[in-house]
PDB file of N, CA and C in Angstrom:
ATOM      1  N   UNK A   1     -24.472  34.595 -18.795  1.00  0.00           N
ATOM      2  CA  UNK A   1     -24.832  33.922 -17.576  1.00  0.00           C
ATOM      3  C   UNK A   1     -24.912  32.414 -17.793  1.00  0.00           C
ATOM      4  N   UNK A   2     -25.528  32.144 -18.819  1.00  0.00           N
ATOM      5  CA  UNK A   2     -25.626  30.216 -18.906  1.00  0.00           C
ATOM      6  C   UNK A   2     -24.087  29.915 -19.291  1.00  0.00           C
ATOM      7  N   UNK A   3     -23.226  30.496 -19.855  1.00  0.00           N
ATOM      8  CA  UNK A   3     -21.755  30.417 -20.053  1.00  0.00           C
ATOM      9  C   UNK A   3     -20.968  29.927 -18.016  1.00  0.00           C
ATOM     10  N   UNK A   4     -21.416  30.712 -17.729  1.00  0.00           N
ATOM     11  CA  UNK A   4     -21.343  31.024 -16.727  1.00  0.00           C
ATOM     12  C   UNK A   4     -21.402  29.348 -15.457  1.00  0.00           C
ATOM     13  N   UNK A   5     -22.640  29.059 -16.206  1.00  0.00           N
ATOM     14  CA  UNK A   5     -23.600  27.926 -15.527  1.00  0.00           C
ATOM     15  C   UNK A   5     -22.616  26.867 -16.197  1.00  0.00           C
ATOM     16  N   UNK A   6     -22.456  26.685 -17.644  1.00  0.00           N
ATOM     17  CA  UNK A   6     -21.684  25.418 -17.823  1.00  0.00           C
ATOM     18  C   UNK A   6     -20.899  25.473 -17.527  1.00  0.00           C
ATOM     19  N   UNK A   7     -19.942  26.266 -17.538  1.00  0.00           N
ATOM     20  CA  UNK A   7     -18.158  26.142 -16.733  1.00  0.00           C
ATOM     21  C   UNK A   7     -18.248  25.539 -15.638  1.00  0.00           C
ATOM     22  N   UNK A   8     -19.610  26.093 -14.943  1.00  0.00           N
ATOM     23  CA  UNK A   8     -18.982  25.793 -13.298  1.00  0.00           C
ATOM     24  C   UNK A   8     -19.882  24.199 -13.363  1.00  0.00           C
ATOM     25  N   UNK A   9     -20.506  24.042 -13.650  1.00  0.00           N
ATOM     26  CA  UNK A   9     -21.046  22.561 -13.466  1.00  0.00           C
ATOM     27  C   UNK A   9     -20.327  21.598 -13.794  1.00  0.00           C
ATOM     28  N   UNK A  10     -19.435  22.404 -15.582  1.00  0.00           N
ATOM     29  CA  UNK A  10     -18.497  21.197 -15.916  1.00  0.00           C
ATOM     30  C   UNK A  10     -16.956  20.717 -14.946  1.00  0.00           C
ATOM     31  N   UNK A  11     -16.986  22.243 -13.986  1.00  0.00           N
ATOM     32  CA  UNK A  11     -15.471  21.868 -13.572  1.00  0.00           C
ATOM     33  C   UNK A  11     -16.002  21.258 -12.576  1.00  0.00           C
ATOM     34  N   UNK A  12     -16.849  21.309 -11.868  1.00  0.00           N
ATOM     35  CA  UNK A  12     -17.756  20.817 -10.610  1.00  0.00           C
ATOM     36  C   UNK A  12     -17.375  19.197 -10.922  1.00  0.00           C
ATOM     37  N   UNK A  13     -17.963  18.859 -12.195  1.00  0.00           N
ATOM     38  CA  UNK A  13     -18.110  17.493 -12.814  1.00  0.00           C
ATOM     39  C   UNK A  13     -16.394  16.831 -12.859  1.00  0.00           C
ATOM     40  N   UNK A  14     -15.636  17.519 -13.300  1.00  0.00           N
ATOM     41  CA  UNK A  14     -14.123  17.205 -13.354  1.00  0.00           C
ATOM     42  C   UNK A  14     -13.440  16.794 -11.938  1.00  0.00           C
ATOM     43  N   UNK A  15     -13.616  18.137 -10.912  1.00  0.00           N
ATOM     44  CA  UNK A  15     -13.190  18.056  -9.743  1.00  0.00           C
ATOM     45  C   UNK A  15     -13.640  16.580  -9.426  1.00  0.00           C
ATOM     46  N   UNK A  16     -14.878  16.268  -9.132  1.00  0.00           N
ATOM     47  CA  UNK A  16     -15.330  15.062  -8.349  1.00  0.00           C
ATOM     48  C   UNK A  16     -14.872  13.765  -9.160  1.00  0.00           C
ATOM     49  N   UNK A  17     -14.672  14.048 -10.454  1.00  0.00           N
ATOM     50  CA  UNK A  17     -14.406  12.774 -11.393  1.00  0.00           C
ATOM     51  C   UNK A  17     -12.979  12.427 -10.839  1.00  0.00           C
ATOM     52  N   UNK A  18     -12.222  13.869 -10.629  1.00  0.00           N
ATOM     53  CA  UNK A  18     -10.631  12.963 -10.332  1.00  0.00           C
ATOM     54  C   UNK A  18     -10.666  12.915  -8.975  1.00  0.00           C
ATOM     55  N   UNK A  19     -11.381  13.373  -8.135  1.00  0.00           N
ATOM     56  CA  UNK A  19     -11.020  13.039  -6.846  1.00  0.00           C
ATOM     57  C   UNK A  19     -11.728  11.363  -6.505  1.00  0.00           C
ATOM     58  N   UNK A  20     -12.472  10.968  -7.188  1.00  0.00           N
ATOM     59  CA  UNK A  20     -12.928   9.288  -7.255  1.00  0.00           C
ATOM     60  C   UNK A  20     -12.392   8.709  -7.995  1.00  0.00           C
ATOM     61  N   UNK A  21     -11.841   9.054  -8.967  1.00  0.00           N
ATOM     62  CA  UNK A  21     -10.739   7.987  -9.909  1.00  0.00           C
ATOM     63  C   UNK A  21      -8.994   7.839  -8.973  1.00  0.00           C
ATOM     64  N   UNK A  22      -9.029   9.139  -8.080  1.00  0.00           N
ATOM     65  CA  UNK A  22      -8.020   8.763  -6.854  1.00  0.00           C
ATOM     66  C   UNK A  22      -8.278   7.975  -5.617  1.00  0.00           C
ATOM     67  N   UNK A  23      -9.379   8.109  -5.417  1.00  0.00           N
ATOM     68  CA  UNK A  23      -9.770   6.932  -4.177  1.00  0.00           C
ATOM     69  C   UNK A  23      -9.445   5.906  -5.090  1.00  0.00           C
ATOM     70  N   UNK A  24     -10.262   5.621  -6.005  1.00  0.00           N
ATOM     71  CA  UNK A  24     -10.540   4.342  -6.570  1.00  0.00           C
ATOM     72  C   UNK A  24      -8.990   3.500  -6.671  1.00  0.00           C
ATOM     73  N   UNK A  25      -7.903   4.662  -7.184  1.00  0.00           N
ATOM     74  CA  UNK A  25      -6.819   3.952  -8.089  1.00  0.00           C
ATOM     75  C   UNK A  25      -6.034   3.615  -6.705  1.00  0.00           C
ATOM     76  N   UNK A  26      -6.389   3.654  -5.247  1.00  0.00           N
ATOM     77  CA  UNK A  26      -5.380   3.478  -4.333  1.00  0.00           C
ATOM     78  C   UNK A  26      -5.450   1.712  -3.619  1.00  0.00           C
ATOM     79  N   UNK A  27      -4.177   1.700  -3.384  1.00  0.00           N
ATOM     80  CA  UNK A  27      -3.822   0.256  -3.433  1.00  0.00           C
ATOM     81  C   UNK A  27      -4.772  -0.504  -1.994  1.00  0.00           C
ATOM     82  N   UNK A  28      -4.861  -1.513  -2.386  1.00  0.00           N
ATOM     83  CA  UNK A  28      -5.453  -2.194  -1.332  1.00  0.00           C
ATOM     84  C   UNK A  28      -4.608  -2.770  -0.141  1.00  0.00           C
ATOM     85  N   UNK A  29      -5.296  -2.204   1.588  1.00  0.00           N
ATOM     86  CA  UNK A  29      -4.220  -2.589   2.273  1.00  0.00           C
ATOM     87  C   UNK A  29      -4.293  -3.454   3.069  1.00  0.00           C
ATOM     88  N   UNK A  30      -5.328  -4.484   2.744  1.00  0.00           N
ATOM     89  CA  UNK A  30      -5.562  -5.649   3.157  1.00  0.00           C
ATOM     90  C   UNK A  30      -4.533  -6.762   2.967  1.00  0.00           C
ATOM     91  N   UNK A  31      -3.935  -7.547   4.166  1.00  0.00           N
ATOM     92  CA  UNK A  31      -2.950  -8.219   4.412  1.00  0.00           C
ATOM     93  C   UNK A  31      -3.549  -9.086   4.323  1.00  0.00           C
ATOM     94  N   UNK A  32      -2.983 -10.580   4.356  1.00  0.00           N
ATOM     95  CA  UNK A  32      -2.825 -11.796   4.903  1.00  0.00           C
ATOM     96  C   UNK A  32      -2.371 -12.137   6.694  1.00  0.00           C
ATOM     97  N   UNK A  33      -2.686 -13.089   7.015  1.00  0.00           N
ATOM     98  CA  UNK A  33      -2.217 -13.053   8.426  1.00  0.00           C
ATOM     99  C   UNK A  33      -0.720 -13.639   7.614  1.00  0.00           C
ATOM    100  N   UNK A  34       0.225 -13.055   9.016  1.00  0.00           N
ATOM    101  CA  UNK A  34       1.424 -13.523   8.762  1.00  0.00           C
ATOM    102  C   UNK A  34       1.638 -14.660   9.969  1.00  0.00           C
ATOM    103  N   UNK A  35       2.281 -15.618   9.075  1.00  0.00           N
ATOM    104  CA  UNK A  35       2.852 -16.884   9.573  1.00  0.00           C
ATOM    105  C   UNK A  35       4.138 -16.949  10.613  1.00  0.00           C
ATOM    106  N   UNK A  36       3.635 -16.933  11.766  1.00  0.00           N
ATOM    107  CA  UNK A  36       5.399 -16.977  12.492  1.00  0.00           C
ATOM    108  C   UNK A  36       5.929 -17.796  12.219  1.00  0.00           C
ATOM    109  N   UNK A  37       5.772 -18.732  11.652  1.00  0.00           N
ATOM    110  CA  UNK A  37       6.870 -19.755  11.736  1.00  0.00           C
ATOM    111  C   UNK A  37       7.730 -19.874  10.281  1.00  0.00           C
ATOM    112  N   UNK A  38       7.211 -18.952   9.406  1.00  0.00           N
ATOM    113  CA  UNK A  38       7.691 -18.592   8.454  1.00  0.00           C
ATOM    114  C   UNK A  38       8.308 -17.221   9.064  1.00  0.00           C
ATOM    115  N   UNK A  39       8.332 -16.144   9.402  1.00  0.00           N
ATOM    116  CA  UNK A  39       9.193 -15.275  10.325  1.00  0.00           C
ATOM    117  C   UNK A  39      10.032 -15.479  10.573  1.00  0.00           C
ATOM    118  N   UNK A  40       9.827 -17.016  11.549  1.00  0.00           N
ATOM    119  CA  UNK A  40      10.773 -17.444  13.127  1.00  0.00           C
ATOM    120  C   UNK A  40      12.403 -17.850  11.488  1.00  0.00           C
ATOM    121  N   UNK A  41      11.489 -18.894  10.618  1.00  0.00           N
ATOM    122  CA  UNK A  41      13.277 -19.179   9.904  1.00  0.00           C
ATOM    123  C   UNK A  41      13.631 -18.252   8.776  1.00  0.00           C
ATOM    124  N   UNK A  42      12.631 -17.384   8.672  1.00  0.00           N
ATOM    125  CA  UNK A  42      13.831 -15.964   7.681  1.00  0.00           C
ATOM    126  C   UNK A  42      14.605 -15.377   8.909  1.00  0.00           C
ATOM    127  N   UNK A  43      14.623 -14.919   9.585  1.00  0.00           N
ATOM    128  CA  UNK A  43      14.775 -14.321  10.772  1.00  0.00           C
ATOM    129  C   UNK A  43      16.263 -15.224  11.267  1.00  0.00           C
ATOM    130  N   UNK A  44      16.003 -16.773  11.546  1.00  0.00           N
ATOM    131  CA  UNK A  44      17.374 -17.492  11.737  1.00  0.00           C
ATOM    132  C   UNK A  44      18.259 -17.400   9.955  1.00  0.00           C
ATOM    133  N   UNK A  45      17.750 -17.008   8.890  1.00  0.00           N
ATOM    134  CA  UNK A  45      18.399 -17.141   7.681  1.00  0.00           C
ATOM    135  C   UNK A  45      19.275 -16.461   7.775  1.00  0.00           C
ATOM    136  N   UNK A  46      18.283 -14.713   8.257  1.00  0.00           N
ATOM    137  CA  UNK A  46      18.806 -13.768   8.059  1.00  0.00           C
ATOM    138  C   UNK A  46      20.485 -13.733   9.490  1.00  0.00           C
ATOM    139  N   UNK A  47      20.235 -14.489  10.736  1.00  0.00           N
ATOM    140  CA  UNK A  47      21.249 -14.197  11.651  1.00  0.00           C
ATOM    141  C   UNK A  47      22.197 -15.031  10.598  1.00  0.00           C
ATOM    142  N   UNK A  48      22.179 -15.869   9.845  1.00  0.00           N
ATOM    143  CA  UNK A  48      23.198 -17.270   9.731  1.00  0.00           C
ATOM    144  C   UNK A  48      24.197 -16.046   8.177  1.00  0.00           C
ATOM    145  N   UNK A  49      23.235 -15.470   7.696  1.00  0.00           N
ATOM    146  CA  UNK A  49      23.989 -14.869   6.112  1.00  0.00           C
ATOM    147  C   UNK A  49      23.440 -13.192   6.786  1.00  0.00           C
ATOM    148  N   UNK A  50      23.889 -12.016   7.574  1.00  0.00           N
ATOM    149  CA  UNK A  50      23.101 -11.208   7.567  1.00  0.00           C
ATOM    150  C   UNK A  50      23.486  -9.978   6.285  1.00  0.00           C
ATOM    151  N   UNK A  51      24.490 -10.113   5.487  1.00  0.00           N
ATOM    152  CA  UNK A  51      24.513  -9.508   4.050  1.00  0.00           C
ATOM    153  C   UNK A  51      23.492  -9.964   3.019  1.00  0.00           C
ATOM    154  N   UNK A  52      23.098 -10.697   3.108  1.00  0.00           N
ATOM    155  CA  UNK A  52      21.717 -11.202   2.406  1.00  0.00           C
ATOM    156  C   UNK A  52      20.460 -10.036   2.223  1.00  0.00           C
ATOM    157  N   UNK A  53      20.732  -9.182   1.350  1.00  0.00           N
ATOM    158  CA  UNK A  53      19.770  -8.265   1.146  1.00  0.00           C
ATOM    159  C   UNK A  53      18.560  -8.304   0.531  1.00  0.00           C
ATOM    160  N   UNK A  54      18.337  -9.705  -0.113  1.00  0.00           N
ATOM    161  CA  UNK A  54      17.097 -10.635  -0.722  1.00  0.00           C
ATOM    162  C   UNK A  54      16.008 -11.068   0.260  1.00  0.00           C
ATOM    163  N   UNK A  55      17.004 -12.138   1.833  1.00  0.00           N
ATOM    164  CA  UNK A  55      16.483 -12.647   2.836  1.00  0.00           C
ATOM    165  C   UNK A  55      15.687 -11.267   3.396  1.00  0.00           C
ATOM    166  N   UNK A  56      16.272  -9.771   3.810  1.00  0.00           N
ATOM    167  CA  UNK A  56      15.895  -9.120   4.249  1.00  0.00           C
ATOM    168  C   UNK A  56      14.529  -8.798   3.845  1.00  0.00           C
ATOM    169  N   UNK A  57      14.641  -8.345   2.491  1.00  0.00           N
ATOM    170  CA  UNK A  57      13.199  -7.878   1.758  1.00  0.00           C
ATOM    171  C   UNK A  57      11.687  -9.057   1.662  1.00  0.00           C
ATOM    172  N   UNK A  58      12.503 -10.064   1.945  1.00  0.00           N
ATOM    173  CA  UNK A  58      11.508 -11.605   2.253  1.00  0.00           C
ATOM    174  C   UNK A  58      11.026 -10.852   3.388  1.00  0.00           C
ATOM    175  N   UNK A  59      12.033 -10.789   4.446  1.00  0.00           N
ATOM    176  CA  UNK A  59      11.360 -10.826   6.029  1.00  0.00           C
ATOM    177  C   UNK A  59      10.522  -9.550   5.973  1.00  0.00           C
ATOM    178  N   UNK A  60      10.982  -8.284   5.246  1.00  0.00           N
ATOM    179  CA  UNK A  60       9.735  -6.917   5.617  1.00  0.00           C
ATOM    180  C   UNK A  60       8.414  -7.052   4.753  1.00  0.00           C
ATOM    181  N   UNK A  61       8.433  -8.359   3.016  1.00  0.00           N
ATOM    182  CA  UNK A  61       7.316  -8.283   3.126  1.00  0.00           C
ATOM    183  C   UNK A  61       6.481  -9.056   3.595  1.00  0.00           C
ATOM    184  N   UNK A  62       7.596 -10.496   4.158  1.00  0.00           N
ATOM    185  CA  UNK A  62       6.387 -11.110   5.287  1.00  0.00           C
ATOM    186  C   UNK A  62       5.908 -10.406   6.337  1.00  0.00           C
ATOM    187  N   UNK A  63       6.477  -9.838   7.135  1.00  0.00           N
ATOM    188  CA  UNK A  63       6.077  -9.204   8.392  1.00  0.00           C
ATOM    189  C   UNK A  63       5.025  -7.908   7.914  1.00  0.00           C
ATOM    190  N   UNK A  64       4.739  -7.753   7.005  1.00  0.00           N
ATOM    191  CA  UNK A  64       3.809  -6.505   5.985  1.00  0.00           C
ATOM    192  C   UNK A  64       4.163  -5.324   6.210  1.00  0.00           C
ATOM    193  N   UNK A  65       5.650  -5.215   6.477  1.00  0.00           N
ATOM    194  CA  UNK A  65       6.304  -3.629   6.444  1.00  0.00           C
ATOM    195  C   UNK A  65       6.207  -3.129   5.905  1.00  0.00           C
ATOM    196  N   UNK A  66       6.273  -1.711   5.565  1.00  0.00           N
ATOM    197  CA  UNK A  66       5.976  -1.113   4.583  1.00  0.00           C
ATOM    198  C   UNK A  66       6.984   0.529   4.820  1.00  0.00           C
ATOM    199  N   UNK A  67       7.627   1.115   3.737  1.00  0.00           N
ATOM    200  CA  UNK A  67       8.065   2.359   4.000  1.00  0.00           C
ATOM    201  C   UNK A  67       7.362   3.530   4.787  1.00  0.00           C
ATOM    202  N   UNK A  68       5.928   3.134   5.258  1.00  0.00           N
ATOM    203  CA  UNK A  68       5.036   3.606   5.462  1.00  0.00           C
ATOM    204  C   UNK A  68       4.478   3.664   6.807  1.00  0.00           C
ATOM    205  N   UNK A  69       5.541   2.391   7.469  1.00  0.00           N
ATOM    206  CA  UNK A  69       4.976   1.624   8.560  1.00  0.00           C
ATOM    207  C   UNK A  69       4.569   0.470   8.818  1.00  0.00           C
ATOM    208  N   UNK A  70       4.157  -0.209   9.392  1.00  0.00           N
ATOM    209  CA  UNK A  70       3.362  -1.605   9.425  1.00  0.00           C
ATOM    210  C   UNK A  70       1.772  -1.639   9.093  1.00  0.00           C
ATOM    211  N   UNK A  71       2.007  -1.929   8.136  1.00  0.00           N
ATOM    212  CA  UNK A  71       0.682  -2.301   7.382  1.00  0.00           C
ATOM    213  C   UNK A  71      -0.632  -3.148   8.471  1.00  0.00           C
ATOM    214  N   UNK A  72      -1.780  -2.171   8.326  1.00  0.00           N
ATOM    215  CA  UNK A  72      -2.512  -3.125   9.287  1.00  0.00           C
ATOM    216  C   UNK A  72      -3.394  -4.320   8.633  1.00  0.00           C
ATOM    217  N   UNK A  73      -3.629  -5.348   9.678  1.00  0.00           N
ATOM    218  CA  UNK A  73      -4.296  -6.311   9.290  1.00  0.00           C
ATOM    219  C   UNK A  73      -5.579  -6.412   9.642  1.00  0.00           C
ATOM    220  N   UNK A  74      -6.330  -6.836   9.454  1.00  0.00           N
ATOM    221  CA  UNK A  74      -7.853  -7.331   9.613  1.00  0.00           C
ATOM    222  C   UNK A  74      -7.997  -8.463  10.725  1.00  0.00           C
TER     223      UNK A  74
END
């Protein structure tokens, strides 16, 4: 029976350890405000060269795109 008692306290102890070392390890999704006027000329870069696949990745992480969606701001 006390066999019994440590297993389950210790997995008890495990479970909660990794489920807070997973909150903990997740990224922060706090933005910056984004600048339109930094927007407004990637945006004319991107019409003037639109094969520019560099300019592009500028403009989704200014605008705080994300594969995920649009990242919210504060």
């Amino acid at each position: 029976m006390k066999r019994i008692k440590i297993f389950s306290y210790s997995l008890l102890f495990v479970i909660f350890t990794a489920f807070n070392l997973q909150a903990i390890a997740q990224p922060s999704t706090e933005k910056a405000a984004v600048d339109p006027e930094e927007l407004s000329n990637l945006r004319k870069e991107i019409e003037k060269n639109p094969a520019d696949l560099d300019l592009h990745e500028k403009y989704l992480k200014a605008s705080g795109f994300t594969k995920w969606g649009v990242a919210r701001r504060s």
